[in-house]
Protein backbone atom coordinates (compact mmCIF):
# COMPACT_ATOMS: atom_id res chain seq x y z
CA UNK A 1 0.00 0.00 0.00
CA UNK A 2 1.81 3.28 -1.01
CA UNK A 3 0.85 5.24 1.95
CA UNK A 4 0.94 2.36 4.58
CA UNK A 5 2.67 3.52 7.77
CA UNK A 6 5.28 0.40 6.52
CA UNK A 7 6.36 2.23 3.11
CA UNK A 8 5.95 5.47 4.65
CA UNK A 9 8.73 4.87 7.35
CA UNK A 10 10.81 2.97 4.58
CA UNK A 11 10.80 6.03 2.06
CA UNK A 12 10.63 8.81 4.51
CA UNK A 13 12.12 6.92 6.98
CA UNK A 14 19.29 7.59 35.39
CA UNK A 15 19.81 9.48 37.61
CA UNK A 16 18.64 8.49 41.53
CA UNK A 17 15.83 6.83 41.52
CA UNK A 18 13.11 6.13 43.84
CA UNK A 19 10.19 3.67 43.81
CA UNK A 20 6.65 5.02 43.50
CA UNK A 21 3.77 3.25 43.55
CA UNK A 22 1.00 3.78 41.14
CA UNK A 23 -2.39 4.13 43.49
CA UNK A 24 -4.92 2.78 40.52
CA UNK A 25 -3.02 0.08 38.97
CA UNK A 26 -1.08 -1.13 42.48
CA UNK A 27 2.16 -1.24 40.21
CA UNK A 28 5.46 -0.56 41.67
CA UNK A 29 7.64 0.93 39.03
CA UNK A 30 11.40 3.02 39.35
CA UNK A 31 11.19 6.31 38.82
CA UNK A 32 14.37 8.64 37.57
CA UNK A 33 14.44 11.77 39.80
CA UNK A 34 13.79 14.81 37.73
CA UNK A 35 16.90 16.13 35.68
CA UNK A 36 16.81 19.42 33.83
CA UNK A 37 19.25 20.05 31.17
CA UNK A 38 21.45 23.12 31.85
CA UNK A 39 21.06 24.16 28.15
CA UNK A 40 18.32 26.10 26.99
CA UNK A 41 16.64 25.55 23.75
CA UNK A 42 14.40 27.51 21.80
CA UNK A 43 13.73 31.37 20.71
CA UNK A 44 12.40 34.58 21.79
CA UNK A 45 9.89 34.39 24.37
CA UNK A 46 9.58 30.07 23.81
CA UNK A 47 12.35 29.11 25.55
CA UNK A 48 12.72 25.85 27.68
CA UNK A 49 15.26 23.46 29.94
CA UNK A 50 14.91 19.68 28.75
CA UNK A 51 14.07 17.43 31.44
CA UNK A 52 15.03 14.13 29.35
CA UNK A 53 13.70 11.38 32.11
CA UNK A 54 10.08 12.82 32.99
CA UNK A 55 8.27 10.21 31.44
CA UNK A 56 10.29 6.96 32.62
CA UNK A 57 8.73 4.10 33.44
CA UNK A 58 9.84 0.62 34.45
CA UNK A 59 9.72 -1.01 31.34
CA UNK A 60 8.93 -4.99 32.97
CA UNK A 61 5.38 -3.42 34.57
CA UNK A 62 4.73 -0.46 32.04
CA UNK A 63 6.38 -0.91 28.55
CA UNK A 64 5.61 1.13 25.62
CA UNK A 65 6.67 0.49 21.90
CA UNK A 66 5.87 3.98 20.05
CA UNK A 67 4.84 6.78 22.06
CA UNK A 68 2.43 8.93 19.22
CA UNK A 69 0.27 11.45 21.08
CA UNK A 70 -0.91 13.11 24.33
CA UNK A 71 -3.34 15.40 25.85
CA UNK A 72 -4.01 17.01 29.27
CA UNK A 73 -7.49 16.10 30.71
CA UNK A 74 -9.50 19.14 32.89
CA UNK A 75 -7.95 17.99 36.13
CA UNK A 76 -4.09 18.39 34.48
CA UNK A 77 -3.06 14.90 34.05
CA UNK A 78 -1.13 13.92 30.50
CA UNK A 79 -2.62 11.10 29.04
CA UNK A 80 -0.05 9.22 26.76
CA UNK A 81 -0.97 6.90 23.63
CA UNK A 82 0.76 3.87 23.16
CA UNK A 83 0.17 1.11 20.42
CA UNK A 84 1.55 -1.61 23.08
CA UNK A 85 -1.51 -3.98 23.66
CA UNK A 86 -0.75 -4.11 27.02
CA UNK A 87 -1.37 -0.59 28.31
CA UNK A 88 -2.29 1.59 25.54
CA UNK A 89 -3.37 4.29 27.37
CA UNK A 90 -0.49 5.52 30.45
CA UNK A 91 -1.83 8.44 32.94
CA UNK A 92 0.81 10.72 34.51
CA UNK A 93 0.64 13.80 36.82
CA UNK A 94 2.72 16.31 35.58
CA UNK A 95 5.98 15.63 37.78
CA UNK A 96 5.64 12.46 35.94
CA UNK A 97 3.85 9.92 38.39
CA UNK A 98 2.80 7.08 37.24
CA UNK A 99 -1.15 7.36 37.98
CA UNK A 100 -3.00 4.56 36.01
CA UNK A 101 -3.12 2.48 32.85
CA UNK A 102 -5.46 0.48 30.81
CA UNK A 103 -5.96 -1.29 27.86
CA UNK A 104 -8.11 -1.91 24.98
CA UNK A 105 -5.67 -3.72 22.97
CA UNK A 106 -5.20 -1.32 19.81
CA UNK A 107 -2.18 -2.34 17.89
CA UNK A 108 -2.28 0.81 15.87
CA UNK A 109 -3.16 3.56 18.09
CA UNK A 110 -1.76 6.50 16.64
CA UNK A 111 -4.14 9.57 17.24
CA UNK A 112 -5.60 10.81 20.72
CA UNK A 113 -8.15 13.40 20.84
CA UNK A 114 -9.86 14.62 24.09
CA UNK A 115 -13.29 16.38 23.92
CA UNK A 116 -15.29 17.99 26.69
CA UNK A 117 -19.03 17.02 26.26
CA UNK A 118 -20.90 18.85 28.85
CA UNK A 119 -18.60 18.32 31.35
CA UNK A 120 -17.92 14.78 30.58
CA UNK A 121 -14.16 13.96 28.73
CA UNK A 122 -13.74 11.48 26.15
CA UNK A 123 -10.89 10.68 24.11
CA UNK A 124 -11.00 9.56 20.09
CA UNK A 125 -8.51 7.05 19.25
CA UNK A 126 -7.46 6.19 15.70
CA UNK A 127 -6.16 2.39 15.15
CA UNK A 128 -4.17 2.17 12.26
CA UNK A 129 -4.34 -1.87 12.82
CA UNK A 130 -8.03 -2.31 13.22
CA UNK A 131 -8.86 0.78 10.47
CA UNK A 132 -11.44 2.31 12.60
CA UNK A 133 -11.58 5.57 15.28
CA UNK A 134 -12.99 4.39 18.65
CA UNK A 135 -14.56 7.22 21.47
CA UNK A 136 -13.92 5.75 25.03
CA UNK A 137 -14.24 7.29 28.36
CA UNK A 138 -11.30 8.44 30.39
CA UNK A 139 -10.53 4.77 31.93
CA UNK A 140 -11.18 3.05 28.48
CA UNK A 141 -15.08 2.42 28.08
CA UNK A 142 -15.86 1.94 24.58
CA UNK A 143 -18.63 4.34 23.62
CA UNK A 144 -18.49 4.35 19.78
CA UNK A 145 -16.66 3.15 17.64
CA UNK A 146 -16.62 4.32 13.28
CA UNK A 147 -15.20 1.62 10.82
CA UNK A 148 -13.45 2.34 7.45
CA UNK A 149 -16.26 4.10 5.28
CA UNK A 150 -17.28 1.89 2.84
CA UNK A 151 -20.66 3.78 2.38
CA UNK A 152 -18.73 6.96 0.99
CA UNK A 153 -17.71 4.85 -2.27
CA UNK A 154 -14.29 5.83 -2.28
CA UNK A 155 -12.39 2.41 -1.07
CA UNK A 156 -12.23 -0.90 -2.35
CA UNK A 157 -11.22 -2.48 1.42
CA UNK A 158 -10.73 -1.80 4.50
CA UNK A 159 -6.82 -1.93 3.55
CA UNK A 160 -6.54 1.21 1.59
CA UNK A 161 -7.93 3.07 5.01
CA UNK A 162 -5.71 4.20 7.72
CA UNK A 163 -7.31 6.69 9.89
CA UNK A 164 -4.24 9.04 11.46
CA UNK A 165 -6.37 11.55 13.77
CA UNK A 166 -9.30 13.26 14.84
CA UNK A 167 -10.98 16.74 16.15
CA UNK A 168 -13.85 17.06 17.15
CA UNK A 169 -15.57 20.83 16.51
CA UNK A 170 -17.91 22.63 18.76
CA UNK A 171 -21.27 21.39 17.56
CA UNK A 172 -19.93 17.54 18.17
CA UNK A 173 -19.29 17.20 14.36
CA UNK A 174 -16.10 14.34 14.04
CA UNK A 175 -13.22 14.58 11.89
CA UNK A 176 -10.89 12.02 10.45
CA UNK A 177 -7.91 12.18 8.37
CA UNK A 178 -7.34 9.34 6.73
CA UNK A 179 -3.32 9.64 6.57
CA UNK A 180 -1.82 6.51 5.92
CA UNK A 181 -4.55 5.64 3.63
CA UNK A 182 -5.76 7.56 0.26
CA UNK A 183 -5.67 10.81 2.20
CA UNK A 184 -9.25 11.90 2.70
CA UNK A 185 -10.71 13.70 5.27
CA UNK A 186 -14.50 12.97 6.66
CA UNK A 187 -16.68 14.99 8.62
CA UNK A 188 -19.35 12.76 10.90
CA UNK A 189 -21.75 13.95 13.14
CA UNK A 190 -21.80 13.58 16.79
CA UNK A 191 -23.53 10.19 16.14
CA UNK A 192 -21.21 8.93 13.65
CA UNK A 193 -23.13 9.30 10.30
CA UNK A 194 -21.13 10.64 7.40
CA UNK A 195 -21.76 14.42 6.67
CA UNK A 196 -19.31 15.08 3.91
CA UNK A 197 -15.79 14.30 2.22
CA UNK A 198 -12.98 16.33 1.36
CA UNK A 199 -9.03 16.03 0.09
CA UNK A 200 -7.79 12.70 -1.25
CA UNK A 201 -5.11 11.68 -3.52
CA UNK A 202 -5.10 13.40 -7.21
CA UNK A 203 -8.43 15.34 -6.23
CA UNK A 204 -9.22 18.04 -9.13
CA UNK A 205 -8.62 20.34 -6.82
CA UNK A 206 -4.82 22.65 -7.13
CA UNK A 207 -4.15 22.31 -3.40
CA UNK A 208 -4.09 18.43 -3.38
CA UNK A 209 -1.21 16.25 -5.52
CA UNK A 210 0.08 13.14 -4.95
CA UNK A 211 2.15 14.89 -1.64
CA UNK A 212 -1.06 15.86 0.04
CA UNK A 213 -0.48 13.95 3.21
CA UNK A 214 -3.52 14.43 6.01
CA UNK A 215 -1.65 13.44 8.79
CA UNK A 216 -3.33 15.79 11.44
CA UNK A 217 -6.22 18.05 12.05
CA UNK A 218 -7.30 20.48 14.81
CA UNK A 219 -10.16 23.28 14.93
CA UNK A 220 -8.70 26.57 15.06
CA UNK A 221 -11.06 29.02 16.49
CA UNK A 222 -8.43 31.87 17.54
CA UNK A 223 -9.62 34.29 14.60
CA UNK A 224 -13.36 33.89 14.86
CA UNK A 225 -14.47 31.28 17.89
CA UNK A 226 -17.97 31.90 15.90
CA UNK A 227 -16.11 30.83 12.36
CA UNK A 228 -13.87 28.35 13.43
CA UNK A 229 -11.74 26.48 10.66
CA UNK A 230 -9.69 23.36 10.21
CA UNK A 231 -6.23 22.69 10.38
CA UNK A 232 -4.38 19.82 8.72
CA UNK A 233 -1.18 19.06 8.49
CA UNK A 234 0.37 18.13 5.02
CA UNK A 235 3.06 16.47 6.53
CA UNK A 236 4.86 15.25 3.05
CA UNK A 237 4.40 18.93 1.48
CA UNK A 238 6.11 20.57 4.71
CA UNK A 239 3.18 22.80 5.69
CA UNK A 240 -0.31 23.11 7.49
CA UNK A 241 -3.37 23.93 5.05
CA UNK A 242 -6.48 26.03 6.83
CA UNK A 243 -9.86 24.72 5.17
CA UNK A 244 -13.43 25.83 6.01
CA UNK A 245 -15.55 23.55 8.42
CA UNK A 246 -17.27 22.52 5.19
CA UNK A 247 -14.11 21.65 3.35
CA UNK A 248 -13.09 24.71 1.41
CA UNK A 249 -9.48 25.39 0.81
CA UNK A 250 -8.41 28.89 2.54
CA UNK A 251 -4.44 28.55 2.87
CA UNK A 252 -1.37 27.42 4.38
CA UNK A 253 1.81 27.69 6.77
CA UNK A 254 5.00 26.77 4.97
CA UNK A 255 7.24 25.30 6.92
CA UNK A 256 10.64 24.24 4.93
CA UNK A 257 12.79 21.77 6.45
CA UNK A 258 9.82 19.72 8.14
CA UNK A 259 7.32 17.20 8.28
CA UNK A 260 5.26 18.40 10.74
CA UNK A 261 2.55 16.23 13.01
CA UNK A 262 -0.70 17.10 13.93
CA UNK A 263 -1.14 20.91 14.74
CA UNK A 264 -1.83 21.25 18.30
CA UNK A 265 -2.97 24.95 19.80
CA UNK A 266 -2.93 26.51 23.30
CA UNK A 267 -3.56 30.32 23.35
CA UNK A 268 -2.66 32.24 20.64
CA UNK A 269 -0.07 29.97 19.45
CA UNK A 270 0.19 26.42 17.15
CA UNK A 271 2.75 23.80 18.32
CA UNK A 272 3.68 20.78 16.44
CA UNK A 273 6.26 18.56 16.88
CA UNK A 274 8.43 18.17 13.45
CA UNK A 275 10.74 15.99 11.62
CA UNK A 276 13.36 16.79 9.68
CA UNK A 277 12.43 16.54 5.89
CA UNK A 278 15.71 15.92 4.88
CA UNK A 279 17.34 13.62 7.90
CA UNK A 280 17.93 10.18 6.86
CA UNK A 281 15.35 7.87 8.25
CA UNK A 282 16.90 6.00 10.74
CA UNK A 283 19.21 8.70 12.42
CA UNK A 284 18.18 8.44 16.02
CA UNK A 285 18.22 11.70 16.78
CA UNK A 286 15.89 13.84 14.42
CA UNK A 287 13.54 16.17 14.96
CA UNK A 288 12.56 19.24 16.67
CA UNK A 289 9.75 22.03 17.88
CA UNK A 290 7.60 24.67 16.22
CA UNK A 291 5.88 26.59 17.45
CA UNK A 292 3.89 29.62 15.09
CA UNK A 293 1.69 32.67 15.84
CA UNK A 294 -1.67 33.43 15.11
CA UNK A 295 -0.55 35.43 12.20
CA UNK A 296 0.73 32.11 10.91
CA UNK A 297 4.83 32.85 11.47
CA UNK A 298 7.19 30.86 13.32
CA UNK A 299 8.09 32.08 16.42
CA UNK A 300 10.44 29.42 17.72
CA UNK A 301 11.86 26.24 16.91
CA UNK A 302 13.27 23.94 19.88
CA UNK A 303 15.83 21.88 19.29
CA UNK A 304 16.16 23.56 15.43
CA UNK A 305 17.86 26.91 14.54
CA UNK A 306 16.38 29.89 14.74
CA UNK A 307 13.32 31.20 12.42
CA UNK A 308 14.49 33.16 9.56
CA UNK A 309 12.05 35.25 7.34
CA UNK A 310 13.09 36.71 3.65
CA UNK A 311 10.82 38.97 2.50
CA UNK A 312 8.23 37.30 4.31
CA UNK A 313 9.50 33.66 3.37
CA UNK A 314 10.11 31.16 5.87
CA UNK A 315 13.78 29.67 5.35
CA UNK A 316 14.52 25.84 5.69
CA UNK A 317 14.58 24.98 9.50
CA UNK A 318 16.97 22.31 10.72
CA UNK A 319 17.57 20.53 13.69
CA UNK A 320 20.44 21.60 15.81
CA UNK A 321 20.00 19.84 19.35
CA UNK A 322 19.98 16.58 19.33
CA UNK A 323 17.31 16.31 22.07
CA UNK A 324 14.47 14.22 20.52
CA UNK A 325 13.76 10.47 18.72
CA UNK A 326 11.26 10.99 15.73
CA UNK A 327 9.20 13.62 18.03
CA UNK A 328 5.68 12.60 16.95
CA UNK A 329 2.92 15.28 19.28
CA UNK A 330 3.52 18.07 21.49
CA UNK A 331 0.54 18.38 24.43
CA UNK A 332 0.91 22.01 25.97
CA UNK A 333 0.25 22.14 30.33
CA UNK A 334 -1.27 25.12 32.04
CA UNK A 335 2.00 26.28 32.67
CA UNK A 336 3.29 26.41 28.96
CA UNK A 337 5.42 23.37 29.70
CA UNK A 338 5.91 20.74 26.71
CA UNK A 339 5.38 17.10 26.57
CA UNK A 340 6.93 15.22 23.18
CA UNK A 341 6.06 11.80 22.76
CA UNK A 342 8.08 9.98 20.65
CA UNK A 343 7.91 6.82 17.76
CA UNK A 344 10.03 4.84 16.47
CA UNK A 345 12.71 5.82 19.05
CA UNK A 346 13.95 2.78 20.60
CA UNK A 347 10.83 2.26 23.30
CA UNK A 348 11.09 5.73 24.97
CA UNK A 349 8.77 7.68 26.97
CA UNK A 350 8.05 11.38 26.81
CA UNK A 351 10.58 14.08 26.90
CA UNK A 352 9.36 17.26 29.46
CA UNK A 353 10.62 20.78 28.23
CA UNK A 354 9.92 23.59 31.31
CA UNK A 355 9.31 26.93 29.94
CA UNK A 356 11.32 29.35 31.35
């Protein structure tokens, strides 16, 4: 399949410690004290210390294969997705501390979404194994659950569908980028029937080509909280394109230098967490921050060198730190702290950056 998460990764490809016990799983783990890098990385007014070991785990009680995304839940605890069957879902506070874990046994998970529903959180996981987004509760009840969408016409099998991540928009409408698969993006309502279909590979329209990659997708609601609009990110294309809610193409954010993730925003500002377009695939240590304004321009770039406009072009950003592993999401704290999860790094759990 030419835009299986396989071929994609082919061609693009301690200090002290201290046991803690985690209250809601009764699982003992060892737990690296925290360790801030004395370097600072970043620009301007996004600056931040590296605290490498937040996230560690013991790997015997609590192991993880690729870390892909994380949000905070309404009472500030980071919520981690896994695609190990045995806890794909890993609670922390934010010192770290192990809180709880649970399964449902998705061998893809890949996208985590949390939406507040009257009060009530639920996350929307995308499973690139089982080709279907699932809505649990917080502790892993399955509420719904929406299978590949044959009804739409536009796939032979379930095979050629690989749904990469979700956001959900104020009137419970649910969207899904299919980007592993033949790069569409659906809109469902809040019941899960099929509204309308946008994007896809070689689609008459100029701002899709055979790059259009739909990795990602948030609502952005910083201009207009009335108008909102969609973000995706066109992660083989190096940039984020801005559509209307009903699928209109408005613009983009070039970004040169990076494959960015799913767009992520917090304030005024988008953060995604990037890979280097033109590191070798396989280089351990690839990958940084960026983070970009509501007037669409990069502000800073963590771990990269510093943003550089040229009569209002963005030059190529490379990485220049080498803090993170494939950096996959970025989940934003209260505080303006960072969490990176991390795939295809070698098993390891999220990186903390502390604002300062």
């Amino acid at each position: 399949m030419k835009y299986s998460r396989r071929n994609f990764v082919k061609t693009t490809a301690k200090a002290s410690t201290a046991a803690i016990i985690a209250p809601s799983a009764g699982i003992t783990i060892l737990k690296s004290g925290p360790k801030l890098s004395d370097e600072i990385i970043g620009h301007g007014d996004f600056t931040y210390k590296v605290q490498k070991d937040w996230g560690d785990l013991n790997p015997a009680n609590v192991p993880v294969n690729d870390c892909h995304e994380m949000v905070q839940d309404a009472k500030g605890r980071i919520i981690l997705l896994t695609n190990h069957i045995k806890n794909n879902i890993i609670v922390y506070d934010r010192s770290g501390k192990l809180l709880s874990t649970w399964t449902n046994g998705y061998k893809g998970g890949h996208g985590l979404t949390i939406s507040d529903e009257g009060g009530e959180e639920f996350l929307f996981i995308t499973d690139l194994a089982s080709h279907k987004v699932y809505k649990t509760t917080l502790d892993g009840k399955l509420i719904m659950e929406l299978g590949y969408p044959a009804d739409s016409g536009l796939y032979l099998e379930e095979n050629q569908y690989f749904p990469t991540e979700t956001a959900i928009a104020p009137n419970g409408d649910i969207f899904v980028t299919d980007g592993y698969g033949l790069q569409y993006v659906f809109q469902y309502d809040s019941a899960g029937k099929l509204k309308n279909v946008f994007g896809g590979l070689g689609s008459a329209e100029n701002q899709f080509s055979e790059r259009w990659t739909a990795h990602g997708v948030c609502i952005d609601k910083r201009a207009d909280k009335n108008n909102p609009s969609l973000i995706i990110a066109d992660r083989n294309a190096n940039r984020f394109k801005r559509f209307s809610m009903e699928g209109e193409y408005l613009g983009e954010i070039e970004i040169p230098g990076a494959f960015v993730s799913r767009p992520v925003i917090k304030g005024d500002f988008l953060y995604t967490a990037v890979l280097n377009s033109e590191a070798p695939w396989g280089v351990s240590d690839s990958g940084f921050i960026s983070i970009i304004d509501k007037n669409d321009k990069v502000v800073s770039n963590p771990a990269a060198n510093a943003p550089i406009y040229n009569d209002g072009k963005l030059e190529k950003i490379q990485q220049t730190t080498p803090v993170f592993r494939h950096p996959h999401d970025v989940c934003v704290d209260d505080d303006e702290n960072l969490y990176v999860a991390q795939w295809n790094s070698g098993n390891t759990y999220p990186i903390k950056l502390v604002r300062v």
